[in-house]
PDB file of N, CA and C in Angstrom:
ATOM      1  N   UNK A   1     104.391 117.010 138.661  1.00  0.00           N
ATOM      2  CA  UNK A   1     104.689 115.741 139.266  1.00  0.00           C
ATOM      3  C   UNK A   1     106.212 115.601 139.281  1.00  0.00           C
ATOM      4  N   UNK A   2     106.639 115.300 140.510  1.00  0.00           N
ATOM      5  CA  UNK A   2     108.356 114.915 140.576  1.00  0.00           C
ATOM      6  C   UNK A   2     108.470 113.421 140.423  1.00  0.00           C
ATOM      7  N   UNK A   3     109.276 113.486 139.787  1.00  0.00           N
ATOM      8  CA  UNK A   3     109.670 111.669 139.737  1.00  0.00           C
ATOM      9  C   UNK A   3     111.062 111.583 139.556  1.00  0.00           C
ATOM     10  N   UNK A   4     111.512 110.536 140.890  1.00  0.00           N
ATOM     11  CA  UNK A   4     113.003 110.097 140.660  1.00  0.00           C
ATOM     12  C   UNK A   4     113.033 108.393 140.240  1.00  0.00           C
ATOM     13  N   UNK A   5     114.135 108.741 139.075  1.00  0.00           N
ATOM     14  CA  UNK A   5     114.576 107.627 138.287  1.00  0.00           C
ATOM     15  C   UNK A   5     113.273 106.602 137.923  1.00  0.00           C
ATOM     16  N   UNK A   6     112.270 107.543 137.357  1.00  0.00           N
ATOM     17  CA  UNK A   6     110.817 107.020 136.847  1.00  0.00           C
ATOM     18  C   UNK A   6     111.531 105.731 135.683  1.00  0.00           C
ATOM     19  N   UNK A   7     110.998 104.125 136.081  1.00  0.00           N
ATOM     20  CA  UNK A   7     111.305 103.439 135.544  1.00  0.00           C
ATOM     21  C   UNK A   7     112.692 103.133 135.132  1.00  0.00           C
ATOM     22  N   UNK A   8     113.481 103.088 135.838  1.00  0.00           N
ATOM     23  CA  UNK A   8     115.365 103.244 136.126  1.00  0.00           C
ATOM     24  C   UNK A   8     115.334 104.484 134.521  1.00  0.00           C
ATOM     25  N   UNK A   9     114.929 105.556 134.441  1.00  0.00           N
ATOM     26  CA  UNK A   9     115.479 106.467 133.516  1.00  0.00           C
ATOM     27  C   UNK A   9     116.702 107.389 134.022  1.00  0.00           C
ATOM     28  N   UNK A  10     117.078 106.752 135.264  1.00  0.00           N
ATOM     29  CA  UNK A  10     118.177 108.203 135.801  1.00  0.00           C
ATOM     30  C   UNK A  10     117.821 109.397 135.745  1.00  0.00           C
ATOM     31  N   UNK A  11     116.987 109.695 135.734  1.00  0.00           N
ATOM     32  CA  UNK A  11     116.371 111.257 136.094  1.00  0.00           C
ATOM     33  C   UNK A  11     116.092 111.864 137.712  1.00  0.00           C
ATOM     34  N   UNK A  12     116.139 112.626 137.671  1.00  0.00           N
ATOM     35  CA  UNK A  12     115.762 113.536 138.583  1.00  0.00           C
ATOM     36  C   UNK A  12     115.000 115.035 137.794  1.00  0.00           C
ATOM     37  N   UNK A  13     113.481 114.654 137.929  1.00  0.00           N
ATOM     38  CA  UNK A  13     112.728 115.851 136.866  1.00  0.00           C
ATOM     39  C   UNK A  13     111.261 115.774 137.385  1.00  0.00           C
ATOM     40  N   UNK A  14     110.839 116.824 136.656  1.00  0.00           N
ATOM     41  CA  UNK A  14     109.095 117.096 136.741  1.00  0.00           C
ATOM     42  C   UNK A  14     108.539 116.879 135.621  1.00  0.00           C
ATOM     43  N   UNK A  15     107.453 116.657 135.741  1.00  0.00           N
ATOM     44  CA  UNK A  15     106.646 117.182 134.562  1.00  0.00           C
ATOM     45  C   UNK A  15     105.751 117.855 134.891  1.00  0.00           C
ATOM     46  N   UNK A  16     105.087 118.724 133.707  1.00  0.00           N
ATOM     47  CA  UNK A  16     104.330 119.722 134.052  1.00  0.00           C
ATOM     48  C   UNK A  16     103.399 120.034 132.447  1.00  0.00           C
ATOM     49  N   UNK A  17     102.512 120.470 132.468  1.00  0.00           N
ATOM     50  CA  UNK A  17     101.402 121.128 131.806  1.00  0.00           C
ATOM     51  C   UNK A  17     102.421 122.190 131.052  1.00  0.00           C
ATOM     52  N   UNK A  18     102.149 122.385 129.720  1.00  0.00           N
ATOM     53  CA  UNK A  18     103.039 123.262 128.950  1.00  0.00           C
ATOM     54  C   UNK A  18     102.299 124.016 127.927  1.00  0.00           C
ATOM     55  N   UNK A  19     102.233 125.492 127.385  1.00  0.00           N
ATOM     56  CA  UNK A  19     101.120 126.389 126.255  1.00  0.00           C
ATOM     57  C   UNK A  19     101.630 125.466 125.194  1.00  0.00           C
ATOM     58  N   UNK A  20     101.144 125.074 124.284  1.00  0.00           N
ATOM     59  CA  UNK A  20     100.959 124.990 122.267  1.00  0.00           C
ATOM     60  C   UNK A  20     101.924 125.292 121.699  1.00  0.00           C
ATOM     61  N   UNK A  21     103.020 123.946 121.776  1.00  0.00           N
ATOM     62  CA  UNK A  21     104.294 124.591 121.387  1.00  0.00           C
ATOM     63  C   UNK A  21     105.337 124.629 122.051  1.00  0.00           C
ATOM     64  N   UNK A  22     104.866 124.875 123.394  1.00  0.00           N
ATOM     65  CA  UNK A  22     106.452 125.279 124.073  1.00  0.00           C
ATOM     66  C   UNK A  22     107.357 123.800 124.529  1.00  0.00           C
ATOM     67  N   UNK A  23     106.477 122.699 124.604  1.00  0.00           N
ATOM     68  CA  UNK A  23     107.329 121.525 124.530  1.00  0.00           C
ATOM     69  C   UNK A  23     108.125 121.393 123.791  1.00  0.00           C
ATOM     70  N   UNK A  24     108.155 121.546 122.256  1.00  0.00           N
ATOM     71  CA  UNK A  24     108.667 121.188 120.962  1.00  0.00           C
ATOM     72  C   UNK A  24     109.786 122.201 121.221  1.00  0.00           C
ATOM     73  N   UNK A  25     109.362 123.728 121.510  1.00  0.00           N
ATOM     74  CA  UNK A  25     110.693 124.446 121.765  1.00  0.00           C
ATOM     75  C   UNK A  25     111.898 123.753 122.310  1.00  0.00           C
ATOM     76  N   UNK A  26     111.268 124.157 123.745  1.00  0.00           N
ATOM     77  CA  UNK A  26     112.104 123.735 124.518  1.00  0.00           C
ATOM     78  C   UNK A  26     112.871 122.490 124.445  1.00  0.00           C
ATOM     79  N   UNK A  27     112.656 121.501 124.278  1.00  0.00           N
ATOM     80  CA  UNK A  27     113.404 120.133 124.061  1.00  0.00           C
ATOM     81  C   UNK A  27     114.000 120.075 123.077  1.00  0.00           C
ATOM     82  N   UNK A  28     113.976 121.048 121.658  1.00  0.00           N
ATOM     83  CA  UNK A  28     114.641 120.969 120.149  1.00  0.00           C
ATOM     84  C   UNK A  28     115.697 121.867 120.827  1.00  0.00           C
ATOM     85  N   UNK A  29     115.810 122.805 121.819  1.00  0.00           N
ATOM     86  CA  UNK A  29     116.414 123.991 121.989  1.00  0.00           C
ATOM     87  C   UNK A  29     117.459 123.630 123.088  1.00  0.00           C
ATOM     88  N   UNK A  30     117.169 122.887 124.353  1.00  0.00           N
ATOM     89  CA  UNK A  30     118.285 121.846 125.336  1.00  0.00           C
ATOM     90  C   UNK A  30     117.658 120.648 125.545  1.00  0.00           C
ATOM     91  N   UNK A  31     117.716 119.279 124.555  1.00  0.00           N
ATOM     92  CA  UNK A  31     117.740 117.999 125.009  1.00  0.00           C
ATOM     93  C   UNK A  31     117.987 117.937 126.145  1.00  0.00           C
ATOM     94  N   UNK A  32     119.107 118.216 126.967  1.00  0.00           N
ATOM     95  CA  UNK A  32     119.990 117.853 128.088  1.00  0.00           C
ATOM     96  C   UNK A  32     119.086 118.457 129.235  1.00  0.00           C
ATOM     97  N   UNK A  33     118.421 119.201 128.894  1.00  0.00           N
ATOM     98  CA  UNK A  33     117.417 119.613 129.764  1.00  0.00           C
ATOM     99  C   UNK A  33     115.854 119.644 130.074  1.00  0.00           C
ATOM    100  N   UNK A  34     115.534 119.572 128.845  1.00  0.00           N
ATOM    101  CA  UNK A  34     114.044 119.279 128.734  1.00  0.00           C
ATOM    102  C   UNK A  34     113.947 118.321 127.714  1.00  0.00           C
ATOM    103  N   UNK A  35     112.733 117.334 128.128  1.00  0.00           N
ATOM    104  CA  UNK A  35     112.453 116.354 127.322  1.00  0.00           C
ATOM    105  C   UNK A  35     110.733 115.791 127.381  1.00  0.00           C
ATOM    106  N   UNK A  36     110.252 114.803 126.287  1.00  0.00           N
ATOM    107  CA  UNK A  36     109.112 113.975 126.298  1.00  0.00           C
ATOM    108  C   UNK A  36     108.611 113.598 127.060  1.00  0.00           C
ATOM    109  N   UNK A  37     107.959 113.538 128.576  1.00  0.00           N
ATOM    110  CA  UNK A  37     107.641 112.255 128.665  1.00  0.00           C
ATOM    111  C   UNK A  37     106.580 111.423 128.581  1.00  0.00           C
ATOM    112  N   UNK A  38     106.870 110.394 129.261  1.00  0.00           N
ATOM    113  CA  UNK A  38     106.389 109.153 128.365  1.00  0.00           C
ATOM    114  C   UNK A  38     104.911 109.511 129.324  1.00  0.00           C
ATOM    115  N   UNK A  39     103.619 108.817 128.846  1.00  0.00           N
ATOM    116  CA  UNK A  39     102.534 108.864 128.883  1.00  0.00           C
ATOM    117  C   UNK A  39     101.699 110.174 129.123  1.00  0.00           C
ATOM    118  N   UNK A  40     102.563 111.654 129.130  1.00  0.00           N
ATOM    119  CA  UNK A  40     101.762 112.467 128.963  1.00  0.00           C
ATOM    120  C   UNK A  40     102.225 113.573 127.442  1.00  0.00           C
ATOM    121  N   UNK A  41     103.688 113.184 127.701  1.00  0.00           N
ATOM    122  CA  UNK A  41     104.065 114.050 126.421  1.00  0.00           C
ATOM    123  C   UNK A  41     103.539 114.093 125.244  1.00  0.00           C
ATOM    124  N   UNK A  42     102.937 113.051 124.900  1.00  0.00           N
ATOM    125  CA  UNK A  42     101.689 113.881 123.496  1.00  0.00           C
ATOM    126  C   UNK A  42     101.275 114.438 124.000  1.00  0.00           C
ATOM    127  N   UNK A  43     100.391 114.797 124.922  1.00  0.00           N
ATOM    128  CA  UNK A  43      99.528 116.319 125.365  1.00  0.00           C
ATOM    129  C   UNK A  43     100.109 117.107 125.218  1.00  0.00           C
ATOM    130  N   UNK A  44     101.563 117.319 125.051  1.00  0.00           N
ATOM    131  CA  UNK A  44     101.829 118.671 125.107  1.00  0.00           C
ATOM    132  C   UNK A  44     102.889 118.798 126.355  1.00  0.00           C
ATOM    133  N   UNK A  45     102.965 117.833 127.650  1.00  0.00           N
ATOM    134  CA  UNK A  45     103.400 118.341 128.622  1.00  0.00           C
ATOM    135  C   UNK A  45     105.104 117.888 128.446  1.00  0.00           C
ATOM    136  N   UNK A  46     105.714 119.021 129.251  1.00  0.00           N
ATOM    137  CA  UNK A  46     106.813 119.192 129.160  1.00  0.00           C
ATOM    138  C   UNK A  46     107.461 118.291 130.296  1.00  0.00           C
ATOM    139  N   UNK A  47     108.753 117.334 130.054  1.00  0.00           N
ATOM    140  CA  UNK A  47     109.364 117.328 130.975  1.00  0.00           C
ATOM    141  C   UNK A  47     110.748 118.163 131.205  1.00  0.00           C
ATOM    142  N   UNK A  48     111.366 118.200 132.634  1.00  0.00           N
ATOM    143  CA  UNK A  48     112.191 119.224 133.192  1.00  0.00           C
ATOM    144  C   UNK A  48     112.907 118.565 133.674  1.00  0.00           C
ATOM    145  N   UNK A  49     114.532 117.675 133.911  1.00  0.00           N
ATOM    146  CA  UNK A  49     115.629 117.344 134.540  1.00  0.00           C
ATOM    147  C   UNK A  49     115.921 118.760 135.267  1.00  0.00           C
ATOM    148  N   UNK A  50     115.536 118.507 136.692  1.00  0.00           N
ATOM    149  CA  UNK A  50     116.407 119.154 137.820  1.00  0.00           C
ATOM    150  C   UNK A  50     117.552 119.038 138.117  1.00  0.00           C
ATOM    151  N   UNK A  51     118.443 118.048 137.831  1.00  0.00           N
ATOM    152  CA  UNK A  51     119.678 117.797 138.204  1.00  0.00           C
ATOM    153  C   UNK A  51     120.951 118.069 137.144  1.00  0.00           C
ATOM    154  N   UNK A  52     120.008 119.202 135.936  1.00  0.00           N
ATOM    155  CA  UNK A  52     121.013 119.667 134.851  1.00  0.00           C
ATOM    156  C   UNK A  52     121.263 120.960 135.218  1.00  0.00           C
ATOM    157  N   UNK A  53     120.976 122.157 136.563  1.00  0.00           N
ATOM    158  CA  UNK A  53     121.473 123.232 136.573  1.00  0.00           C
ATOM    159  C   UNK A  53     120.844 124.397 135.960  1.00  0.00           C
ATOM    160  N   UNK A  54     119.320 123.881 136.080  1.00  0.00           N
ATOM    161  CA  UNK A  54     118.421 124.906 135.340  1.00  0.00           C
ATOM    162  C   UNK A  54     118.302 125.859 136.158  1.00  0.00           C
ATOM    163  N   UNK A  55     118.077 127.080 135.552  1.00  0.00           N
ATOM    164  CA  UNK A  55     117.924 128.423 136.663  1.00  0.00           C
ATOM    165  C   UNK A  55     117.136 128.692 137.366  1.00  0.00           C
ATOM    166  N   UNK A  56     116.799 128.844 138.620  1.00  0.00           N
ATOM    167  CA  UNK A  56     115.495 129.328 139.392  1.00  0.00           C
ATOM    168  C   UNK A  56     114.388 129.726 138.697  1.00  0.00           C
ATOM    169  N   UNK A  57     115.046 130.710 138.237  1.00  0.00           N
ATOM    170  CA  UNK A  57     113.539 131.957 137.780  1.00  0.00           C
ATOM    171  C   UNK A  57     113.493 131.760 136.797  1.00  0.00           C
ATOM    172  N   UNK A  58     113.801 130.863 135.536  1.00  0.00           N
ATOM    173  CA  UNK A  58     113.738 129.997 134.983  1.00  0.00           C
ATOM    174  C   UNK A  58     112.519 128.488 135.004  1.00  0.00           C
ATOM    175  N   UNK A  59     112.788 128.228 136.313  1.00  0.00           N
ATOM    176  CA  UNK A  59     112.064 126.564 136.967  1.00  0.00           C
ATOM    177  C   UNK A  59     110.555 127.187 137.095  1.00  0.00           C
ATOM    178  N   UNK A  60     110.714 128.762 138.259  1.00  0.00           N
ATOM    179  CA  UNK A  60     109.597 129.528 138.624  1.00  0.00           C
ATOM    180  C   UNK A  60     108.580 129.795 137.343  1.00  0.00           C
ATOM    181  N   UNK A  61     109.102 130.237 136.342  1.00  0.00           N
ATOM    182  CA  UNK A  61     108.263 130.908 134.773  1.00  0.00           C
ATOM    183  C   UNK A  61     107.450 129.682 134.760  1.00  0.00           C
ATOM    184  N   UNK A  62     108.563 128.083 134.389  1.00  0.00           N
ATOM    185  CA  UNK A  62     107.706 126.979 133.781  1.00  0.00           C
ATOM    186  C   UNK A  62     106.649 126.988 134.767  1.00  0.00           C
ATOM    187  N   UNK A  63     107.146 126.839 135.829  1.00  0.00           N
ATOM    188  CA  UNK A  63     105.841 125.972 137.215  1.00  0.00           C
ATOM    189  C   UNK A  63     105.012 127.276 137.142  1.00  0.00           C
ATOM    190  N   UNK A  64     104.835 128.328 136.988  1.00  0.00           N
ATOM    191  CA  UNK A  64     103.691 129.404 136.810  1.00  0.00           C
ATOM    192  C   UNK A  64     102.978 129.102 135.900  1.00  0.00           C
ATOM    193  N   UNK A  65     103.423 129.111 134.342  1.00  0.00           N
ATOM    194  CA  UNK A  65     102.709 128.455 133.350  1.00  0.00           C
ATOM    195  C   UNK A  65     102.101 127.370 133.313  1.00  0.00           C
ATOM    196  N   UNK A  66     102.999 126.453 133.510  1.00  0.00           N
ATOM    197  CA  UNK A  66     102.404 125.083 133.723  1.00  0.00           C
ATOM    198  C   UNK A  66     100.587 125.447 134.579  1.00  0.00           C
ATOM    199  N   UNK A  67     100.975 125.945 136.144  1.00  0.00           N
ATOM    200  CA  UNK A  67      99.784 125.992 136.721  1.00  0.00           C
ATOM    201  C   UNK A  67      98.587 126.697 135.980  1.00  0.00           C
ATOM    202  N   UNK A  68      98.906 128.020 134.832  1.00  0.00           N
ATOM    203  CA  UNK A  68      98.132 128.510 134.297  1.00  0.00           C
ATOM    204  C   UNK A  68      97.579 127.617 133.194  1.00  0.00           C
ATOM    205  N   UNK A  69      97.884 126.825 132.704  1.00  0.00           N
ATOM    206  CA  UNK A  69      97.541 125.693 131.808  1.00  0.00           C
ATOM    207  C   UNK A  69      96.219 124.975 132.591  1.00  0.00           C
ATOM    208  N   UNK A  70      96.451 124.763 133.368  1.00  0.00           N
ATOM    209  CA  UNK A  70      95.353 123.387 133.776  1.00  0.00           C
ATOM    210  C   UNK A  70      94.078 123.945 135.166  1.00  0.00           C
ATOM    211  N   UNK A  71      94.599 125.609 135.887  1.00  0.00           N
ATOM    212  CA  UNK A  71      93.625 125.478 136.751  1.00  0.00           C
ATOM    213  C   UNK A  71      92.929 126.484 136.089  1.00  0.00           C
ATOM    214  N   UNK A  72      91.721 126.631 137.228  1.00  0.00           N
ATOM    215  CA  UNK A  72      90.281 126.866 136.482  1.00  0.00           C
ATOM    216  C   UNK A  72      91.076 128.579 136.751  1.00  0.00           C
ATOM    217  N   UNK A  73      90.262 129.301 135.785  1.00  0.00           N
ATOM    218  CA  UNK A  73      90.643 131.297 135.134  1.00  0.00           C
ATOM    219  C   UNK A  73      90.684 131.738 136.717  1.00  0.00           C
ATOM    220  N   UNK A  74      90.139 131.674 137.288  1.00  0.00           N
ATOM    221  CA  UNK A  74      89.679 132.388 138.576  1.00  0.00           C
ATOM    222  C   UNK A  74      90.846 131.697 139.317  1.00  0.00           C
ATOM    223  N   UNK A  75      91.369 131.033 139.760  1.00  0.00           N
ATOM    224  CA  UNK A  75      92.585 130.511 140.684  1.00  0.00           C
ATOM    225  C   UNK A  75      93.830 131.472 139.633  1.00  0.00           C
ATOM    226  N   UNK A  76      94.017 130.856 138.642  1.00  0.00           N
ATOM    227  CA  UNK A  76      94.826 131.826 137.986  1.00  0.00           C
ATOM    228  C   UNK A  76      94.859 133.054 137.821  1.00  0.00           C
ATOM    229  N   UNK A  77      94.060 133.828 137.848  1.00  0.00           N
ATOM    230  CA  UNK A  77      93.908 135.270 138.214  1.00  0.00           C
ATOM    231  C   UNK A  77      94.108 135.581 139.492  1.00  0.00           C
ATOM    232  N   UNK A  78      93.628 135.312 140.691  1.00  0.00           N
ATOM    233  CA  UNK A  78      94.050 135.259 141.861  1.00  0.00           C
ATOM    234  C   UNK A  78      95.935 135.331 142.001  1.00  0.00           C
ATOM    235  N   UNK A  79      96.189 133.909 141.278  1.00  0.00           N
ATOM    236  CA  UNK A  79      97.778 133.774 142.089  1.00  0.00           C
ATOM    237  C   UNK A  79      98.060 134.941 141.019  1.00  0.00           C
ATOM    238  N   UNK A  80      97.552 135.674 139.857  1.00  0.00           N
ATOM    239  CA  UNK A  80      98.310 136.596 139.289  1.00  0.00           C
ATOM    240  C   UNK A  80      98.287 137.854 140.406  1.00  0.00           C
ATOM    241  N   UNK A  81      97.738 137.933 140.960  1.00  0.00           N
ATOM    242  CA  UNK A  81      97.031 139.323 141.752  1.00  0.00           C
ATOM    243  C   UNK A  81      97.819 139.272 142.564  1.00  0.00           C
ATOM    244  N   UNK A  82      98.343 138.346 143.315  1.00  0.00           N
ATOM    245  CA  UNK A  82      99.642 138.003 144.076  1.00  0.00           C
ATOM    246  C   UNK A  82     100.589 138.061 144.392  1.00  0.00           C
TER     247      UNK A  82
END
């Protein structure tokens, strides 16, 4: 999900579906770049500020994972085959 300036937060970011863990990484590891958010981040899901200069193939890894998180084995195997 993209959301700009969700609830005047000044953002420009996504959120996305994240593996067991990798939220807590990532956000202990660049605040300035990844963070909580609000009504899904207890699950686990990660948010992503686009407008901090994150790397492509970088953005690409999360949004792959992310999608492997939540769709059904068979769609995910497919886009792996891809």
């Amino acid at each position: 999900m993209v959301l700009t300036n969700h609830h005047g937060d000044g953002r420009f970011a996504f959120w996305c579906a994240a593996a067991a863990g990798l939220q807590e990484m990532l956000v202990d590891a660049d605040p300035e770049k990844f963070f909580r958010p609000p009504y899904v981040g207890h699950r686990g899901w990660l948010g992503v500020r686009l407008e901090r200069g994150l790397d492509w193939d970088d953005l690409a890894v999360i949004v792959e994972d992310a999608y492997a998180e939540i769709a059904p084995a068979k769609l995910v195997e497919l886009a792996r085959l891809s």
